[in-house]
PDB file of N, CA and C in Angstrom:
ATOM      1  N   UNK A   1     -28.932 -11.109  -9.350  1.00  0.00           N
ATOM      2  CA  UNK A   1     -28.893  -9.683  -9.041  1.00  0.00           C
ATOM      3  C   UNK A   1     -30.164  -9.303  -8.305  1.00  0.00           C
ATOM      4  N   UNK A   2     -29.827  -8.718  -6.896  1.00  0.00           N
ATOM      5  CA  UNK A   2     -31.153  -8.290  -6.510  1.00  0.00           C
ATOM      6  C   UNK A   2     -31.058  -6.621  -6.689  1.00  0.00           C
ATOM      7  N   UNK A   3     -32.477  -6.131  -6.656  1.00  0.00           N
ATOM      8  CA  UNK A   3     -32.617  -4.792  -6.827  1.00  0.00           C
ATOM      9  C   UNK A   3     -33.198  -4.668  -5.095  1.00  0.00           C
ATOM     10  N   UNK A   4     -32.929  -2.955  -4.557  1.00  0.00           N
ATOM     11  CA  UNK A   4     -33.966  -2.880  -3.819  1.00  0.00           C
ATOM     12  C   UNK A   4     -34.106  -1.709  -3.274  1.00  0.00           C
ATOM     13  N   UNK A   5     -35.358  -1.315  -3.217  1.00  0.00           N
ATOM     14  CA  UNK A   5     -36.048   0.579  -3.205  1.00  0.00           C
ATOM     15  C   UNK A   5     -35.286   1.094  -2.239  1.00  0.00           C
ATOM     16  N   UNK A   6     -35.166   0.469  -1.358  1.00  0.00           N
ATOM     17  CA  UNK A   6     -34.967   1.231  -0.153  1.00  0.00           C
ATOM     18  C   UNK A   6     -33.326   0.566   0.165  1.00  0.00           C
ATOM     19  N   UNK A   7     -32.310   1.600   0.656  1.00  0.00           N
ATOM     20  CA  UNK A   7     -31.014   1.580   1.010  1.00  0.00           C
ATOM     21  C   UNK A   7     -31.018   0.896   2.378  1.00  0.00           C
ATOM     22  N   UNK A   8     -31.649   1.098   3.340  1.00  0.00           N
ATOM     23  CA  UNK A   8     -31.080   0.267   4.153  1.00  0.00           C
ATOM     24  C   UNK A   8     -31.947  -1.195   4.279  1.00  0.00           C
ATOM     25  N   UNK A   9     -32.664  -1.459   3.515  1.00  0.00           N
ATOM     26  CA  UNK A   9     -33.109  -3.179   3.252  1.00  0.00           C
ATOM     27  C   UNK A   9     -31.804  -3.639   2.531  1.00  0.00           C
ATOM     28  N   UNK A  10     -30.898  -2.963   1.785  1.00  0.00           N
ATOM     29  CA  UNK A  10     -29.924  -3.737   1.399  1.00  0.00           C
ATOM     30  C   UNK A  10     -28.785  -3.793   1.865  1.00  0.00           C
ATOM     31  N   UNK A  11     -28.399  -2.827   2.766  1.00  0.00           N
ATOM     32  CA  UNK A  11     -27.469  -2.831   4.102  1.00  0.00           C
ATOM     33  C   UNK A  11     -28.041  -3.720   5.166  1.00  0.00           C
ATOM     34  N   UNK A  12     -29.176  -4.231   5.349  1.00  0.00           N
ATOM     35  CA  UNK A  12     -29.315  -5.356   6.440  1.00  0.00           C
ATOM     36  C   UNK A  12     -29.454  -6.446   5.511  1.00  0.00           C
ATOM     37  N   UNK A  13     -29.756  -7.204   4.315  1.00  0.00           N
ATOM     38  CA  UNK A  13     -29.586  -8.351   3.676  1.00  0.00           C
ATOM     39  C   UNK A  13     -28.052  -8.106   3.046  1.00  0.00           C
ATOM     40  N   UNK A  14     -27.145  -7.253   3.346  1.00  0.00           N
ATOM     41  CA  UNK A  14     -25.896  -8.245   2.767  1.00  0.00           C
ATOM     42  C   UNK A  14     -24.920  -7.946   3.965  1.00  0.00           C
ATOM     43  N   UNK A  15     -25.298  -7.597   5.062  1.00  0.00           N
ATOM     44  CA  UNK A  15     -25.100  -7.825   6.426  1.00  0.00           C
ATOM     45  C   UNK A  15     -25.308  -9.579   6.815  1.00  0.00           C
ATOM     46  N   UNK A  16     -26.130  -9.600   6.832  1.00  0.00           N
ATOM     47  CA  UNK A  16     -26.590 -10.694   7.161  1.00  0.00           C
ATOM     48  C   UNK A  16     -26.783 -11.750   6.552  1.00  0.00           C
ATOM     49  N   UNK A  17     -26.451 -11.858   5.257  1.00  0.00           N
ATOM     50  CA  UNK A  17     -25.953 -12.770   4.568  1.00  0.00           C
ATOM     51  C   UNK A  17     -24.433 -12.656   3.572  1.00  0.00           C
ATOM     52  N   UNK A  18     -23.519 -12.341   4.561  1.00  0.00           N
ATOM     53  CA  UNK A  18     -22.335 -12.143   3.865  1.00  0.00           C
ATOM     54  C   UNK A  18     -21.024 -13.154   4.884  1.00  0.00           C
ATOM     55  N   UNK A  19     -19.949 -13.428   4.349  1.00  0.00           N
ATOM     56  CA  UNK A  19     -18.847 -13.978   4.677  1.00  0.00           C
ATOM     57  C   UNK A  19     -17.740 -13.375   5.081  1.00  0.00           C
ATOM     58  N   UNK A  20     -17.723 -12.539   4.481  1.00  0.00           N
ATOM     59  CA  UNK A  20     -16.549 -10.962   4.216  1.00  0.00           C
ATOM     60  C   UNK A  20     -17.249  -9.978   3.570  1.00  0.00           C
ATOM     61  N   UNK A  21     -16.410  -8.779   3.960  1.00  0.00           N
ATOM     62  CA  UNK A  21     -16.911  -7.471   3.114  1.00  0.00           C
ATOM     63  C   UNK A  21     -15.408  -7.479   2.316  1.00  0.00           C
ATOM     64  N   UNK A  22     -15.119  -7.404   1.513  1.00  0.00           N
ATOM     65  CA  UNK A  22     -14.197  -6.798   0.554  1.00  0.00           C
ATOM     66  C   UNK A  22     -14.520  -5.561   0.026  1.00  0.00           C
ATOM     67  N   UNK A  23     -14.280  -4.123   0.400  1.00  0.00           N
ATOM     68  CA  UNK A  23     -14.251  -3.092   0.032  1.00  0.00           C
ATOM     69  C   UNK A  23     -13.516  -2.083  -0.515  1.00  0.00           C
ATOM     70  N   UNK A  24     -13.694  -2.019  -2.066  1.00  0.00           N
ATOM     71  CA  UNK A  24     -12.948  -1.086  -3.341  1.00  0.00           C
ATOM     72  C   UNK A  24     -13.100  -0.361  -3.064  1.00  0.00           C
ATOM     73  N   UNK A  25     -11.943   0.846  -3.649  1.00  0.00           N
ATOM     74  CA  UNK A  25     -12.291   2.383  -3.734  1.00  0.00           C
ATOM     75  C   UNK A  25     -13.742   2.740  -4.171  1.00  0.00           C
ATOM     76  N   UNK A  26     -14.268   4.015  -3.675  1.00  0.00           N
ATOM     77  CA  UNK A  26     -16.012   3.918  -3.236  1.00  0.00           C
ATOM     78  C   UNK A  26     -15.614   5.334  -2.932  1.00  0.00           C
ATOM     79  N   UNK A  27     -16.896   5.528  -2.558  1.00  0.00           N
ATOM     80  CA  UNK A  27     -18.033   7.435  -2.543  1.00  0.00           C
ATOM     81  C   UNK A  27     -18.446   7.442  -1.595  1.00  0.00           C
ATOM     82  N   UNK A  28     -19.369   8.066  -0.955  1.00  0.00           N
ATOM     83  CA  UNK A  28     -20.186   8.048  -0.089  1.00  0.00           C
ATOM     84  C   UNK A  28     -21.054   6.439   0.178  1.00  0.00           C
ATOM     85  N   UNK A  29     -21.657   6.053  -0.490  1.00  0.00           N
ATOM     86  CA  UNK A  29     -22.454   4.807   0.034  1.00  0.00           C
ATOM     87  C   UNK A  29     -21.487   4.189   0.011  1.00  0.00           C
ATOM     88  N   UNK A  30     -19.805   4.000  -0.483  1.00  0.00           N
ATOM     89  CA  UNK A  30     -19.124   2.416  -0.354  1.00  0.00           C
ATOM     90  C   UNK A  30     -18.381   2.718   1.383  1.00  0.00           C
ATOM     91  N   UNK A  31     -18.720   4.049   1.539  1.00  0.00           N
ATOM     92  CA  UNK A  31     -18.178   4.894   3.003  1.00  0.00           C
ATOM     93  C   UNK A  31     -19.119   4.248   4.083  1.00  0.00           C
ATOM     94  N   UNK A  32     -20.127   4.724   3.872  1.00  0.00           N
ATOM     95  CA  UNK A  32     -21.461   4.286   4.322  1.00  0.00           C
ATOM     96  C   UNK A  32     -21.805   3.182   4.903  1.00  0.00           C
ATOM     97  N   UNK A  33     -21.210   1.992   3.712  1.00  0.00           N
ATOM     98  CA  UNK A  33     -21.552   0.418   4.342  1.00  0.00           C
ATOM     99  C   UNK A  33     -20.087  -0.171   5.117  1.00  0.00           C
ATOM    100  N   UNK A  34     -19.095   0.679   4.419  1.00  0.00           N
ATOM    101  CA  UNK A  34     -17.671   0.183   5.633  1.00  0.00           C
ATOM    102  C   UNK A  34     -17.660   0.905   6.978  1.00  0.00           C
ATOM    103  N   UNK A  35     -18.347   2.220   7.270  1.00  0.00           N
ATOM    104  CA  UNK A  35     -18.525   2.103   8.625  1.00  0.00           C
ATOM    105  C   UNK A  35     -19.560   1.875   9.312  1.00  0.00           C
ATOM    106  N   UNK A  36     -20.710   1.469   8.456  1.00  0.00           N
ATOM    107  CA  UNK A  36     -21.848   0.249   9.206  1.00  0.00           C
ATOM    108  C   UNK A  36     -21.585  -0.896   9.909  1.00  0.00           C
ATOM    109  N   UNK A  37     -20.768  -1.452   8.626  1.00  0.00           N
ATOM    110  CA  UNK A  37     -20.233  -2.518   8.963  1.00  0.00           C
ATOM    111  C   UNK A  37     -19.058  -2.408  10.091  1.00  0.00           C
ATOM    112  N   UNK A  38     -18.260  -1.805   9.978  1.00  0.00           N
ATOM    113  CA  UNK A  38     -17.410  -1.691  11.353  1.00  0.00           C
ATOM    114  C   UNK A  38     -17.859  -1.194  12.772  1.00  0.00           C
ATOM    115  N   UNK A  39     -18.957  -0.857  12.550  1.00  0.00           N
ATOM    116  CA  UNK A  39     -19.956   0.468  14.471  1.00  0.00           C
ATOM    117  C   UNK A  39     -20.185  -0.819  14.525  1.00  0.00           C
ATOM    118  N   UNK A  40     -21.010  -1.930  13.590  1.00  0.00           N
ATOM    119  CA  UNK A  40     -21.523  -3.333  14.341  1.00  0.00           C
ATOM    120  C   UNK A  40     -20.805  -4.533  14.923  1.00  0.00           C
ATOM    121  N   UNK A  41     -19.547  -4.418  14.434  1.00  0.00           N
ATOM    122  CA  UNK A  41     -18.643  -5.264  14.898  1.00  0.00           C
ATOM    123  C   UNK A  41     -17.891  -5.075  15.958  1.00  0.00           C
ATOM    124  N   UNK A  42     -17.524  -3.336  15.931  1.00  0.00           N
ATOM    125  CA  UNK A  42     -17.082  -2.959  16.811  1.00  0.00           C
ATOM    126  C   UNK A  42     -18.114  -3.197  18.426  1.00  0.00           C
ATOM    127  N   UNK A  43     -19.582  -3.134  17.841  1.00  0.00           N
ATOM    128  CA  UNK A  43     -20.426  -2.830  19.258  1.00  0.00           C
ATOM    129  C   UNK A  43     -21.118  -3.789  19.521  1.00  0.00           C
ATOM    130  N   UNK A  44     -20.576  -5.101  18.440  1.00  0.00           N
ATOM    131  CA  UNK A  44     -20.871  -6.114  18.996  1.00  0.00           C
ATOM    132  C   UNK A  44     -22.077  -6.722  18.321  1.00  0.00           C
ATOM    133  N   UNK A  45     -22.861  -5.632  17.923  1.00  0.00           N
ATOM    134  CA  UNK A  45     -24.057  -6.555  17.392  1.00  0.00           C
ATOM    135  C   UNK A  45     -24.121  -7.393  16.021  1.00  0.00           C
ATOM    136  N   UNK A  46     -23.371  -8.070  15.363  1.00  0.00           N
ATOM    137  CA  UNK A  46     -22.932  -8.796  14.602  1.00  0.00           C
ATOM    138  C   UNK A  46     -21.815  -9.609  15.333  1.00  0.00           C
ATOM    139  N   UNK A  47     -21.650 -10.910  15.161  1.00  0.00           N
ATOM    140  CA  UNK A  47     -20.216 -11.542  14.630  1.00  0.00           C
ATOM    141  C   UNK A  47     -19.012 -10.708  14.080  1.00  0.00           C
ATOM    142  N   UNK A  48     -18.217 -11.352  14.552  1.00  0.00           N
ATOM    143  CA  UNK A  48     -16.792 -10.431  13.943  1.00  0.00           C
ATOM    144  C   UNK A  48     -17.194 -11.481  12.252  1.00  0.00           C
ATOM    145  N   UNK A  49     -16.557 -10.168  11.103  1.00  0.00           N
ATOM    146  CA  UNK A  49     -16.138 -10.651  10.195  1.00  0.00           C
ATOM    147  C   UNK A  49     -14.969 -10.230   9.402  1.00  0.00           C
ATOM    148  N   UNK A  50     -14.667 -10.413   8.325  1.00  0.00           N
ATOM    149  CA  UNK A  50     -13.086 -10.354   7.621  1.00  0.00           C
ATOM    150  C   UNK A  50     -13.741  -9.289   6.979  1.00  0.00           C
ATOM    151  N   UNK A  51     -13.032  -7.483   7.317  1.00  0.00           N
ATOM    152  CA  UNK A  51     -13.161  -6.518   6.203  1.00  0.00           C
ATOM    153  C   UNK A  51     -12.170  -6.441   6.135  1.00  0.00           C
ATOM    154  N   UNK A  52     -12.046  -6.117   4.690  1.00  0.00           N
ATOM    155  CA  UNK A  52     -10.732  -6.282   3.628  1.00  0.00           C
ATOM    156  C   UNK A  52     -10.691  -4.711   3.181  1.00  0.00           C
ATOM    157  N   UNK A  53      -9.894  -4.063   3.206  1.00  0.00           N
ATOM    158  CA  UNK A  53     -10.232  -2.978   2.140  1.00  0.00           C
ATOM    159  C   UNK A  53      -9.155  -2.914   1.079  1.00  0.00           C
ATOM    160  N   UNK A  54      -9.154  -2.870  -0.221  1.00  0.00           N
ATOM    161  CA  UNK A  54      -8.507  -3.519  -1.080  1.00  0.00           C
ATOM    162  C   UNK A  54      -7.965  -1.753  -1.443  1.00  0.00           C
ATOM    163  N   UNK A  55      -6.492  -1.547  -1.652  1.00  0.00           N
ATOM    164  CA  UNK A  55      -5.419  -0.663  -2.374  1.00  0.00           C
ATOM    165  C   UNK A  55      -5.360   0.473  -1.152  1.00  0.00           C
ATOM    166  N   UNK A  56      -4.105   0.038  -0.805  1.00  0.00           N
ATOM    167  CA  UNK A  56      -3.633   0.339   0.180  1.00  0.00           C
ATOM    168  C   UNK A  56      -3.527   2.031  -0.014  1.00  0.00           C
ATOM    169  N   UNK A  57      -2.872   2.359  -1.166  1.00  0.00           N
ATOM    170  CA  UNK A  57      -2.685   3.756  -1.623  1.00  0.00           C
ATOM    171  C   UNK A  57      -4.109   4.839  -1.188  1.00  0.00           C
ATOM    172  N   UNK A  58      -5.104   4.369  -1.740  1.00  0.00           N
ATOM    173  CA  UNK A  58      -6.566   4.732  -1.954  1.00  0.00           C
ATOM    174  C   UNK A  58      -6.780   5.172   0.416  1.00  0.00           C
ATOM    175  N   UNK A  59      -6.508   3.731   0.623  1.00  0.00           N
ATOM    176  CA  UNK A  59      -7.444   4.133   2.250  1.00  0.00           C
ATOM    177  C   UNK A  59      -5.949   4.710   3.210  1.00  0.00           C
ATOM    178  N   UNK A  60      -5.136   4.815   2.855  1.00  0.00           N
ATOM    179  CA  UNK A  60      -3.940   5.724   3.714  1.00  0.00           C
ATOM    180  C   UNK A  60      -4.702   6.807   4.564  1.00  0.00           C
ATOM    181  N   UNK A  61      -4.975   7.511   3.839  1.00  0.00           N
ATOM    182  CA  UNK A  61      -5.078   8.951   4.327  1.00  0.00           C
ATOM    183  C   UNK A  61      -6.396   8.859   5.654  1.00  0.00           C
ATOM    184  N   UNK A  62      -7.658   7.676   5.032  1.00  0.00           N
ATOM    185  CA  UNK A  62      -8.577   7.291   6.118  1.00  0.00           C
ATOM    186  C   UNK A  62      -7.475   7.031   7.022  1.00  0.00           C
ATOM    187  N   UNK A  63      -7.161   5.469   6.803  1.00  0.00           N
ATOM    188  CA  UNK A  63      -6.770   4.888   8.345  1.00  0.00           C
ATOM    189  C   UNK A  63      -5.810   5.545   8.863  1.00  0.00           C
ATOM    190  N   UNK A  64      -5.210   6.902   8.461  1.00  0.00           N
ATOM    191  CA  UNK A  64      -4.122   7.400   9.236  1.00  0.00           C
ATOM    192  C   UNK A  64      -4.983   8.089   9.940  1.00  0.00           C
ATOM    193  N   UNK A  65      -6.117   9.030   9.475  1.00  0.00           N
ATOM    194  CA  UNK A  65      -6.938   9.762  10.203  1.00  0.00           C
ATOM    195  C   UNK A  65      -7.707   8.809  11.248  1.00  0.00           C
ATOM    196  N   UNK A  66      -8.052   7.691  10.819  1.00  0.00           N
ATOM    197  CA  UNK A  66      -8.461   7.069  12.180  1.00  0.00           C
ATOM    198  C   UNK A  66      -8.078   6.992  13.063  1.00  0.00           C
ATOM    199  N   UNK A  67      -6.276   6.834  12.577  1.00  0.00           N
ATOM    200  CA  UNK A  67      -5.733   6.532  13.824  1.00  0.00           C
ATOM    201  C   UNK A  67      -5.074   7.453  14.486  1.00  0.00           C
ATOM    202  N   UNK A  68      -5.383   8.897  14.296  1.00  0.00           N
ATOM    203  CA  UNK A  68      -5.063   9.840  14.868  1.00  0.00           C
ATOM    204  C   UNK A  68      -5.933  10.516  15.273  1.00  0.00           C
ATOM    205  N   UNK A  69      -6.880  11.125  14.620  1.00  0.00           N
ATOM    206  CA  UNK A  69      -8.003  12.066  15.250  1.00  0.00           C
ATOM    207  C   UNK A  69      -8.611  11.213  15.881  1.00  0.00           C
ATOM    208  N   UNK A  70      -9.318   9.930  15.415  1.00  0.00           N
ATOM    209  CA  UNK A  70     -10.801   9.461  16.590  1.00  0.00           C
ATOM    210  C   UNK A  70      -9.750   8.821  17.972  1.00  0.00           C
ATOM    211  N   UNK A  71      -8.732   8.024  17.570  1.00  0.00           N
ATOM    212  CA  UNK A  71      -8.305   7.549  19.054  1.00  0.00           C
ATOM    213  C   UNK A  71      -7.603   8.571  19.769  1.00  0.00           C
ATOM    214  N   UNK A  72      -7.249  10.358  19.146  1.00  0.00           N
ATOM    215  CA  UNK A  72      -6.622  11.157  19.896  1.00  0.00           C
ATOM    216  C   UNK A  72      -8.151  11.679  20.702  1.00  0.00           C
ATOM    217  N   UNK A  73      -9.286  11.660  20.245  1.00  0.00           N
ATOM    218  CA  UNK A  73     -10.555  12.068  20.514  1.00  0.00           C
ATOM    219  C   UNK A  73     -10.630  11.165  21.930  1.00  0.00           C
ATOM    220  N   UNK A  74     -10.405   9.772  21.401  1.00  0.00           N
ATOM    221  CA  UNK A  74     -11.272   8.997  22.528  1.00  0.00           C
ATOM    222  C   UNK A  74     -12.452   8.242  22.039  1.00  0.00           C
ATOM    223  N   UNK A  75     -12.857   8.440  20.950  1.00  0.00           N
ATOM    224  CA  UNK A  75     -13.800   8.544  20.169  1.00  0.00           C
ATOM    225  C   UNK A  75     -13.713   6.708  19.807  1.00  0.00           C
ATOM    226  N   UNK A  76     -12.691   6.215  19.446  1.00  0.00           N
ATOM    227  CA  UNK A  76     -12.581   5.071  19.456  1.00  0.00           C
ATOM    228  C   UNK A  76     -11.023   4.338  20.074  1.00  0.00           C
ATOM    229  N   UNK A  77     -10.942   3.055  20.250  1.00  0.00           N
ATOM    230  CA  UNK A  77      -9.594   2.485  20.793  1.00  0.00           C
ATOM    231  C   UNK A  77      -8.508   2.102  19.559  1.00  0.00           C
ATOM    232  N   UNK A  78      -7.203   1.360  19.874  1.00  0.00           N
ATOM    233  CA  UNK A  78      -6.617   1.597  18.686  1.00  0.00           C
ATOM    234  C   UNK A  78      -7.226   0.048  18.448  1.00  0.00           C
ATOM    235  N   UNK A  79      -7.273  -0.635  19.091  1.00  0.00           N
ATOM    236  CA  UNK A  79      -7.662  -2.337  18.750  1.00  0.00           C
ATOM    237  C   UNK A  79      -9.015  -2.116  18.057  1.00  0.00           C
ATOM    238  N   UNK A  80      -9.560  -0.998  17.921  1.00  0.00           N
ATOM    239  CA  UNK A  80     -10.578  -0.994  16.934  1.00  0.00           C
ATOM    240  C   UNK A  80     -10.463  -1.058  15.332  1.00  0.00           C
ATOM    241  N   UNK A  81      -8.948  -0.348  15.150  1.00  0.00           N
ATOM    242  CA  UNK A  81      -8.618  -0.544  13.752  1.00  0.00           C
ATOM    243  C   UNK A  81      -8.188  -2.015  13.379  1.00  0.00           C
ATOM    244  N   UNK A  82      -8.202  -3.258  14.256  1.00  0.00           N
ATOM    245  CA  UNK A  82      -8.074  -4.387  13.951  1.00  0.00           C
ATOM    246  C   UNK A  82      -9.013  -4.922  13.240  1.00  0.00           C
ATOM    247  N   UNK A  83      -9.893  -4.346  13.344  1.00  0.00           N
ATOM    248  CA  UNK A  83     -11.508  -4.722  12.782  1.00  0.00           C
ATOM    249  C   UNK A  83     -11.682  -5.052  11.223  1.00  0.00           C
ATOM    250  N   UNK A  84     -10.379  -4.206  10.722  1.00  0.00           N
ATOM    251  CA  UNK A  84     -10.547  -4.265   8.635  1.00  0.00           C
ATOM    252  C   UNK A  84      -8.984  -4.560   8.641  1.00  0.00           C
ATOM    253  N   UNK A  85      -8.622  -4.768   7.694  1.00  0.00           N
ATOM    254  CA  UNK A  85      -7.397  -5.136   6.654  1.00  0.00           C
ATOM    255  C   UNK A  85      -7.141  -4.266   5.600  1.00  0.00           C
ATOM    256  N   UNK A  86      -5.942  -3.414   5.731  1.00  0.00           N
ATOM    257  CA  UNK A  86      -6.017  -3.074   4.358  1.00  0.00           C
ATOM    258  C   UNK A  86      -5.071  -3.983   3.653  1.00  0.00           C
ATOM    259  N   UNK A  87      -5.259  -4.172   2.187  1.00  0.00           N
ATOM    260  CA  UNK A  87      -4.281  -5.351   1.272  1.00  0.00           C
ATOM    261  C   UNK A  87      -4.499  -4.728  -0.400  1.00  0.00           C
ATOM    262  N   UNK A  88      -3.272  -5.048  -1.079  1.00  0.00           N
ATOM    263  CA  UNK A  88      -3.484  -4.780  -2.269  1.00  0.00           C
ATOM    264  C   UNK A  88      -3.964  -5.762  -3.443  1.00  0.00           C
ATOM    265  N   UNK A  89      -3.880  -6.758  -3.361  1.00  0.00           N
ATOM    266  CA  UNK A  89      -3.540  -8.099  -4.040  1.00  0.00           C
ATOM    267  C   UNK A  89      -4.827  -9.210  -3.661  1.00  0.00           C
ATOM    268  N   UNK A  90      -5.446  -9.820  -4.965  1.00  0.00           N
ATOM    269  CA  UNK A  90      -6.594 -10.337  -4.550  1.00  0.00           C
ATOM    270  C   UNK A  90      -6.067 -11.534  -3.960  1.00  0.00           C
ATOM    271  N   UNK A  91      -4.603 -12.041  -3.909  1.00  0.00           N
ATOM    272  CA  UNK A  91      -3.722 -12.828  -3.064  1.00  0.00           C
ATOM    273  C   UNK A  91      -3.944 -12.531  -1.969  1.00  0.00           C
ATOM    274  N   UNK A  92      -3.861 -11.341  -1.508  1.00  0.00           N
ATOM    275  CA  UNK A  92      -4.214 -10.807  -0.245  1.00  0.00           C
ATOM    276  C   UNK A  92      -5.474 -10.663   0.735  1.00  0.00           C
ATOM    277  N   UNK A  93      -6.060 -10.288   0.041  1.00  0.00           N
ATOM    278  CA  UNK A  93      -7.707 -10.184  -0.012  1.00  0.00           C
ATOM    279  C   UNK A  93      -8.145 -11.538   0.756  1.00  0.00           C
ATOM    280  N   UNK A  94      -7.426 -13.122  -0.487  1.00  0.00           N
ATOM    281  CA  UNK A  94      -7.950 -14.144   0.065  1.00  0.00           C
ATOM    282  C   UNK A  94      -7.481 -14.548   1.289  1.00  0.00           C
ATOM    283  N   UNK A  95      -6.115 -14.460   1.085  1.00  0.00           N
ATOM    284  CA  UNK A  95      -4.966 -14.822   2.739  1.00  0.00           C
ATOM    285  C   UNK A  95      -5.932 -14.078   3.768  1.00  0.00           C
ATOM    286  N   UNK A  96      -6.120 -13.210   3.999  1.00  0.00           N
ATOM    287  CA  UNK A  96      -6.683 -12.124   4.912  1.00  0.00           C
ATOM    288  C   UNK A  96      -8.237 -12.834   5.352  1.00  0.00           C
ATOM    289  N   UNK A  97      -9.088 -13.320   4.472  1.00  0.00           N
ATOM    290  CA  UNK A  97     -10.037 -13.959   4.737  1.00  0.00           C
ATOM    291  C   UNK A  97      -9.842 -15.460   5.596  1.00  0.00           C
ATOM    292  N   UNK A  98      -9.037 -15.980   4.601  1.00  0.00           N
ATOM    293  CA  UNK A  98      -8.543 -17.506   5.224  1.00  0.00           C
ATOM    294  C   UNK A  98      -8.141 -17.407   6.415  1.00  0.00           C
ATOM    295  N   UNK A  99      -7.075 -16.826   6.967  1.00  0.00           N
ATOM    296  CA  UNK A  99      -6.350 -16.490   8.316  1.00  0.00           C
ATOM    297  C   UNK A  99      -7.676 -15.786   9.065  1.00  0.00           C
ATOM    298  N   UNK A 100      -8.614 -14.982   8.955  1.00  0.00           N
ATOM    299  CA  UNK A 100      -9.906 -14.398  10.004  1.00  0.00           C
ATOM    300  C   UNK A 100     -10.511 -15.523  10.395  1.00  0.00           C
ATOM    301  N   UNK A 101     -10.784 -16.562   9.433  1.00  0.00           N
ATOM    302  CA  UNK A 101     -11.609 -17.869   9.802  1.00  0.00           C
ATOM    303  C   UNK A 101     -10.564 -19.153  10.332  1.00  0.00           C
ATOM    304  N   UNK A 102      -9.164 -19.535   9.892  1.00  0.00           N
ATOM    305  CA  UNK A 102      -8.509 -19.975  10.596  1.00  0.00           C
ATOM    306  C   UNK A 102      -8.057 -19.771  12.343  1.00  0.00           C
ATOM    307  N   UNK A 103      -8.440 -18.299  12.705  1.00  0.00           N
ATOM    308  CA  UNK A 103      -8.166 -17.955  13.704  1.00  0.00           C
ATOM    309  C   UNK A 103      -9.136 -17.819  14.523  1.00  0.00           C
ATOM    310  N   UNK A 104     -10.456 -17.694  13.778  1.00  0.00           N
ATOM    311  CA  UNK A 104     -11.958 -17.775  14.710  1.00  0.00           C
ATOM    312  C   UNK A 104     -12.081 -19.514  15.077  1.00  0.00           C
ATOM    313  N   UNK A 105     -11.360 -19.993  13.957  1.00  0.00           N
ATOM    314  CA  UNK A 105     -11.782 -21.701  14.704  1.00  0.00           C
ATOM    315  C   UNK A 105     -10.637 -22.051  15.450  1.00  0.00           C
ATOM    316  N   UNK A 106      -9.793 -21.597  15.312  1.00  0.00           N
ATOM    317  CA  UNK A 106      -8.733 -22.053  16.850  1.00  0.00           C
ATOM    318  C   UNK A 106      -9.381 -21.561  18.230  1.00  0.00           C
ATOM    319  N   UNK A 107      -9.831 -20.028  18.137  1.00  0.00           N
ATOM    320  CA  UNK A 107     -10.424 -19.997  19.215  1.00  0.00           C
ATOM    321  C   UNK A 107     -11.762 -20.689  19.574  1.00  0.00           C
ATOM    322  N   UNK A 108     -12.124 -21.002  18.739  1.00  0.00           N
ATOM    323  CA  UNK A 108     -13.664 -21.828  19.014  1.00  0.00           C
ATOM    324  C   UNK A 108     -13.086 -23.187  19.712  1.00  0.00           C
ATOM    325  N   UNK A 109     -12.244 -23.711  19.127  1.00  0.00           N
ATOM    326  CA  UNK A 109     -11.982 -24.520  19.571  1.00  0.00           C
ATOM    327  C   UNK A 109     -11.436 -24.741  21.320  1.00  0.00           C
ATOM    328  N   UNK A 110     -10.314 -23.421  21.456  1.00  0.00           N
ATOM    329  CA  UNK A 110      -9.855 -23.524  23.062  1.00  0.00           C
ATOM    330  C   UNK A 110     -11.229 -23.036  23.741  1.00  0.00           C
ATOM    331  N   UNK A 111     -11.871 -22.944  23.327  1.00  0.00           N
ATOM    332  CA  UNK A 111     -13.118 -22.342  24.165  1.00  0.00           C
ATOM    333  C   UNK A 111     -13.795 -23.750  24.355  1.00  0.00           C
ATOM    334  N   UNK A 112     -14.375 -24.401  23.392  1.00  0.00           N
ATOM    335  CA  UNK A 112     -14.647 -25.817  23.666  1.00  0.00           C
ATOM    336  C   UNK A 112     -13.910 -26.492  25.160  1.00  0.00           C
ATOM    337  N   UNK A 113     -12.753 -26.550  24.622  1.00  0.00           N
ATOM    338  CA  UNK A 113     -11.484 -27.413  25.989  1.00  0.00           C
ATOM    339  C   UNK A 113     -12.076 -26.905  27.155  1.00  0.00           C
ATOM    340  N   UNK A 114     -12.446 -25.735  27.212  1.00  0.00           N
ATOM    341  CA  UNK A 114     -12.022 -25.128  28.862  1.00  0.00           C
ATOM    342  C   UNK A 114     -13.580 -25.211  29.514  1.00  0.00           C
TER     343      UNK A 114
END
């Protein structure tokens, strides 16, 4: 268990040392680090990684609003909501991880060939 004073020293160490984000129903800070984590993926400055957001019921009402107000805005594209997963099932959760990294090494790979 690490502790640490300051909020964003621990938004850049589990940034940067993480595999996936798997993200539960949450408040403000679990808000906080899922769209940190998505502005960086989206803008590039990270690696793509596997966000999961776990109970589908719970993030409806977000990802419908995402996908209506910010891409009716302009504000973002719809291939931006590709960025997370929602899933109910820690079956899911894992499939969803496995298949992000199954599919980053196929492309690693045709990239190699060419």
């Amino acid at each position: 268990l690490r502790e640490f004073r300051y909020f964003f020293v621990r938004k850049v160490m589990f940034t940067k040392h993480s595999y996936a984000f798997v993200v539960f129903p949450g408040g403000f800070g679990t808000l906080d680090e899922l769209f940190e984590i998505i502005a960086l993926v989206q803008t590039q400055r990270i690696e793509p990684i596997p966000v999961v957001l776990v109970d589908t019921a719970y993030w409806k009402g977000l990802v419908q609003w995402l996908s209506t107000h910010l891409i009716e805005e302009g504000t973002i594209e719809r291939h931006d909501l590709e960025i997370f997963k929602v899933v109910d099932t820690k079956t899911q959760v894992y499939k969803a991880i496995r298949e992000f990294y199954a599919k980053k090494k196929r492309i690693k790979r045709y990239k190699k060939k060419k």
